[in-house]
Protein backbone atom coordinates (compact mmCIF):
# COMPACT_ATOMS: atom_id res chain seq x y z
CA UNK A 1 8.13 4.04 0.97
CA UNK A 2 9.10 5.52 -2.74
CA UNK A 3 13.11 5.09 -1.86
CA UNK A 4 14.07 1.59 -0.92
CA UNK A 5 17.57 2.59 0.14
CA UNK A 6 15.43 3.95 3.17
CA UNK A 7 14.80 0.91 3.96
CA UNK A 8 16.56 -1.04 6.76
CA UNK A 9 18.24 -3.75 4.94
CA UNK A 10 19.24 -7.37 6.61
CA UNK A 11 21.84 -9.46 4.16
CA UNK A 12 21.91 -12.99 4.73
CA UNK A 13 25.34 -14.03 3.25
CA UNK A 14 28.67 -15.94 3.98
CA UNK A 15 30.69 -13.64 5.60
CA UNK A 16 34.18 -14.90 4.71
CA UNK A 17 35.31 -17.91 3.27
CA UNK A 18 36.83 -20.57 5.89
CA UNK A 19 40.10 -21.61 6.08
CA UNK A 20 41.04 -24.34 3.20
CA UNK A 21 37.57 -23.35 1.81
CA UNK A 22 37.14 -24.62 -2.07
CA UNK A 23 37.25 -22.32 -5.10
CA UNK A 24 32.94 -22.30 -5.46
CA UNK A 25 32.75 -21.43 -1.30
CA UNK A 26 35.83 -18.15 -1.71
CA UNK A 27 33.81 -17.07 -4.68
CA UNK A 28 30.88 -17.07 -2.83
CA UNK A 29 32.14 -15.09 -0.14
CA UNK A 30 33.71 -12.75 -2.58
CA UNK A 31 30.22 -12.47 -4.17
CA UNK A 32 28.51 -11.75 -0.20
CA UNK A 33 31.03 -8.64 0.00
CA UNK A 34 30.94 -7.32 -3.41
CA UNK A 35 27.39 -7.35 -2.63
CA UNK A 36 28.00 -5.35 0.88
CA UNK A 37 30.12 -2.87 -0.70
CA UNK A 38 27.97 -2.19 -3.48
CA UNK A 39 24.66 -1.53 -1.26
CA UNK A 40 26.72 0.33 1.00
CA UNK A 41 28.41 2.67 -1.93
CA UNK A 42 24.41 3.22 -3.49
CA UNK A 43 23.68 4.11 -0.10
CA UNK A 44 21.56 1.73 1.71
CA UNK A 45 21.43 1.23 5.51
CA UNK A 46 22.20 -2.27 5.85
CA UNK A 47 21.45 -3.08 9.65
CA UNK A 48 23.54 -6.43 9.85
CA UNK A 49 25.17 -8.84 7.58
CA UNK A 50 24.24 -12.31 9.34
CA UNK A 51 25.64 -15.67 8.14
CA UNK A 52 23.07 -18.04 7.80
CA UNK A 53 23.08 -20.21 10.84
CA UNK A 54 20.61 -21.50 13.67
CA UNK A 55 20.17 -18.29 14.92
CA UNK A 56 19.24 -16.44 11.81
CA UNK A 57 15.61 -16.39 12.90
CA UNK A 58 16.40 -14.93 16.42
CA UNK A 59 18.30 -12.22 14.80
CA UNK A 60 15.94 -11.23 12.31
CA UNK A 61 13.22 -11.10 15.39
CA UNK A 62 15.53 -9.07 17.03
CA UNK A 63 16.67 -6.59 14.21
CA UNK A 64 12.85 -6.19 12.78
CA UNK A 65 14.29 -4.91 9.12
CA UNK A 66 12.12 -3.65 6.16
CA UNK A 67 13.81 -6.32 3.72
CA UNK A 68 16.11 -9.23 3.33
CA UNK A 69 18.40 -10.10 0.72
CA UNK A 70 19.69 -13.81 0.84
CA UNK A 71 22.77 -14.28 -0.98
CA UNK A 72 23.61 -17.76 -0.21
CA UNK A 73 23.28 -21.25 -1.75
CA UNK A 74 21.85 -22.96 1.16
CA UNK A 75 18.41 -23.87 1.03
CA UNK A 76 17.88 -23.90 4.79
CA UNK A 77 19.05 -20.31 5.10
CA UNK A 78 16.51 -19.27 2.53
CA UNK A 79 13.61 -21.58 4.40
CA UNK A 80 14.98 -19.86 7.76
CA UNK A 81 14.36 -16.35 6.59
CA UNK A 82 10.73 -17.15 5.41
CA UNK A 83 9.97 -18.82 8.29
CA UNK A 84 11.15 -15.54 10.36
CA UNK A 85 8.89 -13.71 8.07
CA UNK A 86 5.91 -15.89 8.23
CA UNK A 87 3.71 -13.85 10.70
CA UNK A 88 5.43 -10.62 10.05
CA UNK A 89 6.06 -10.87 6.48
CA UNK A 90 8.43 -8.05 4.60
CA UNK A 91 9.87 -7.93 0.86
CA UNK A 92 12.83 -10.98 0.23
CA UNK A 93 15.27 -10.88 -2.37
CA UNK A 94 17.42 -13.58 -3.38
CA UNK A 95 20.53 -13.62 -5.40
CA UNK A 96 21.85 -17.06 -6.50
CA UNK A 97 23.28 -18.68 -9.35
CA UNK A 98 21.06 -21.44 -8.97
CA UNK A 99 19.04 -21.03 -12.47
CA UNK A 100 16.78 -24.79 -11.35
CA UNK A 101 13.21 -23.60 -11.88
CA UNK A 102 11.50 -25.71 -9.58
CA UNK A 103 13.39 -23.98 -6.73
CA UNK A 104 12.59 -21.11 -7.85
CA UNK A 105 8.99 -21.75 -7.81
CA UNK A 106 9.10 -22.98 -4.53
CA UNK A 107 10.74 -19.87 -3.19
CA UNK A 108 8.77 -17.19 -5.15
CA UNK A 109 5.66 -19.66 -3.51
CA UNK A 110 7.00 -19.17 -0.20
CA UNK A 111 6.99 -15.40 -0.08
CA UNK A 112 10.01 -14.50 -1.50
CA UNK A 113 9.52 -11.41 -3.70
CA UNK A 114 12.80 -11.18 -6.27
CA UNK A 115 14.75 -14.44 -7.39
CA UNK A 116 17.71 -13.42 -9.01
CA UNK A 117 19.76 -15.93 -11.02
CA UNK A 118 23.38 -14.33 -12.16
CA UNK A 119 22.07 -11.08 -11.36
CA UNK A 120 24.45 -9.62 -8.53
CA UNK A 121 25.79 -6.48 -10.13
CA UNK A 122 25.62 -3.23 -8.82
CA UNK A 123 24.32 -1.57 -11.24
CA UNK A 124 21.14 -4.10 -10.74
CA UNK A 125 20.59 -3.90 -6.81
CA UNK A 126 18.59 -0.96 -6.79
CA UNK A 127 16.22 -1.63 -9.66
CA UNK A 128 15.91 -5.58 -7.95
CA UNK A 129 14.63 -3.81 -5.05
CA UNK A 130 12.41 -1.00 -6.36
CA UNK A 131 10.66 -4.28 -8.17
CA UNK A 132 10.54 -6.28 -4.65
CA UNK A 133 9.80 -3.60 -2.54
CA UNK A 134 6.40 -2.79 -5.04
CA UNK A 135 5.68 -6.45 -6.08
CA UNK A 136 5.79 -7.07 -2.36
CA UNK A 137 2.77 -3.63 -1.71
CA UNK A 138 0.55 -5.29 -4.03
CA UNK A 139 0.77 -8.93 -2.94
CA UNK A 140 0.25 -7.43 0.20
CA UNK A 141 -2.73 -5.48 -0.66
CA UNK A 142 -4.01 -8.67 -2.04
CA UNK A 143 -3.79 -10.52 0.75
CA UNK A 144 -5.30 -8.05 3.31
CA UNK A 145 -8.22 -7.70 0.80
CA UNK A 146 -8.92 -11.69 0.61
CA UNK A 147 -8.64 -11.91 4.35
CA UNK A 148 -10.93 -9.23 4.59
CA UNK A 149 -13.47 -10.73 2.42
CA UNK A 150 -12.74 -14.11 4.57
CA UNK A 151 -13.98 -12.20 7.42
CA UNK A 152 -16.85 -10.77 5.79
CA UNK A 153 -18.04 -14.14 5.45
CA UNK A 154 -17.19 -15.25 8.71
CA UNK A 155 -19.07 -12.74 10.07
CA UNK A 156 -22.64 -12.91 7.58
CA UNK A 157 -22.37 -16.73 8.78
CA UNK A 158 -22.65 -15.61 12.19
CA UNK A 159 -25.04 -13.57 11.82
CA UNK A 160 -27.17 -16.20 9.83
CA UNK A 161 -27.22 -18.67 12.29
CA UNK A 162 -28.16 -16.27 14.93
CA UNK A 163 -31.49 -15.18 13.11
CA UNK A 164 -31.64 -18.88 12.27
CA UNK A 165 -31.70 -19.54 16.10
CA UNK A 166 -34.38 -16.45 16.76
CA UNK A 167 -36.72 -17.53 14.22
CA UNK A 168 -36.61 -20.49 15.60
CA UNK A 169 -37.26 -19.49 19.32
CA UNK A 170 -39.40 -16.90 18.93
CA UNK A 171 -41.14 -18.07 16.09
CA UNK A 172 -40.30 -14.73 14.18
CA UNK A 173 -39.67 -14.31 9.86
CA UNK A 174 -36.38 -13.37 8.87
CA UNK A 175 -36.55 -9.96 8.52
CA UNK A 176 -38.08 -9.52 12.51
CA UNK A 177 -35.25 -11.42 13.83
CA UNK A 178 -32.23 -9.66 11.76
CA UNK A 179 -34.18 -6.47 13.40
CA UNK A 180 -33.87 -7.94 16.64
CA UNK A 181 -30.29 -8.52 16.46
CA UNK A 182 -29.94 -5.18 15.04
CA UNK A 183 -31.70 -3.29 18.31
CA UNK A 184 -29.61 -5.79 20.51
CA UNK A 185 -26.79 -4.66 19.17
CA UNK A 186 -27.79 -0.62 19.15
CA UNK A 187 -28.45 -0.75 22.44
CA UNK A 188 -25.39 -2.80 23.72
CA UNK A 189 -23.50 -0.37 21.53
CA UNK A 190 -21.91 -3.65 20.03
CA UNK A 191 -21.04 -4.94 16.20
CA UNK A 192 -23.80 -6.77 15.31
CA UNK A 193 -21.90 -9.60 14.71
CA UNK A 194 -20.79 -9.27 18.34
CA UNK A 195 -24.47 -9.75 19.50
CA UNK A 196 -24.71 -12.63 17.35
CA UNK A 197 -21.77 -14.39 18.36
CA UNK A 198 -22.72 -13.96 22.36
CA UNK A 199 -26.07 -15.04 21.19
CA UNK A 200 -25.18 -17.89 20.19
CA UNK A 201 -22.49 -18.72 23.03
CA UNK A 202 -25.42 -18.75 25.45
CA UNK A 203 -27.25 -21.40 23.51
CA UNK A 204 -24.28 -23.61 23.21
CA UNK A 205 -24.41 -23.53 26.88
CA UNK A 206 -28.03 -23.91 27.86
CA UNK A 207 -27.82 -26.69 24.89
């Protein structure tokens, strides 16, 4: 997506400031709608603005947006989000005035794609996003490559063992049982790692 005020948006923010709420908790709720208004006016689609309670997962579950922003001081709402995100991960921004680099780390660590420290202007938003919505496609990119390469491996271990396990058996070189496997696997119209893998099911069961 070139655009990210296509995306569906999810802000994670203190909606208003309680009753007999301290000066650093109004300002913070002033900053959560300053923040609303000025996504809105650049014209974003935000989806929901959800305070950051138990729930937060749930809703995020529910909602299934494109990105989050997290524009609260609370550790656990930030740990919340990520943990919604863990096994369907999407870009995470977070604006804070917390400048303490070893949070920071942690979050960026985490999965979280922007850390903003004093940055929540409007003027900003959009280019914050553009950054997190890209740095987020090749992170991504990275990780479906290594798990690919994971599986790769996975799979050529297989494979090994089950030409280990012919050669043994049928008393066969290397290169007659990999074509074994091979015209197994032809003729069951299977992935030859497939063949393997049933291959060497059975002998875990006759062992």
């Amino acid at each position: 997506m070139n655009d990210s005020r296509r995306l569906k948006i999810v802000v994670v923010n203190s909606l208003v400031a309680p009753d007999g709420a301290d000066p650093a908790a109004v300002e913070q709720a002033d900053r959560a709608r300053a923040l609303r208004i000025g996504l809105l006016e650049n014209g974003y689609n935000i989806l929901a603005a959800l305070p950051p309670g138990d729930d937060l997962e749930a809703q995020i579950a529910k909602l299934q947006p494109d990105l989050i922003i997290v524009d609260e001081q609370s550790d656990a709402a930030l740990k919340r989000v990520v943990a919604a995100t863990a096994n369907a991960r999407r870009p995470i921004v977070c604006f804070t005035e917390d400048d303490d680099r070893e949070k920071m780390h942690e979050a960026i660590r985490a999965g979280v794609s922007a850390y903003v420290v004093a940055g929540l202007s409007a003027e900003r938003v959009k280019a914050v996003l553009d950054v997190a919505v890209t740095r987020f496609k090749v992170e991504q990119e990275l990780r479906n490559e290594l798990e690919e390469t994971r599986n790769k491996l996975a799979e050529r271990k297989v494979v090994e063992r089950a030409k280990g396990l012919l050669m043994e058996r049928s008393q066969c070189t290397e290169d007659e049982a990999y074509s074994k496997l091979r015209r197994l696997a032809m003729d069951k119209n299977l992935k030859l790692v497939e063949v393997a893998q049933r291959m060497l099911d059975v002998a875990d069961l006759l062992n």
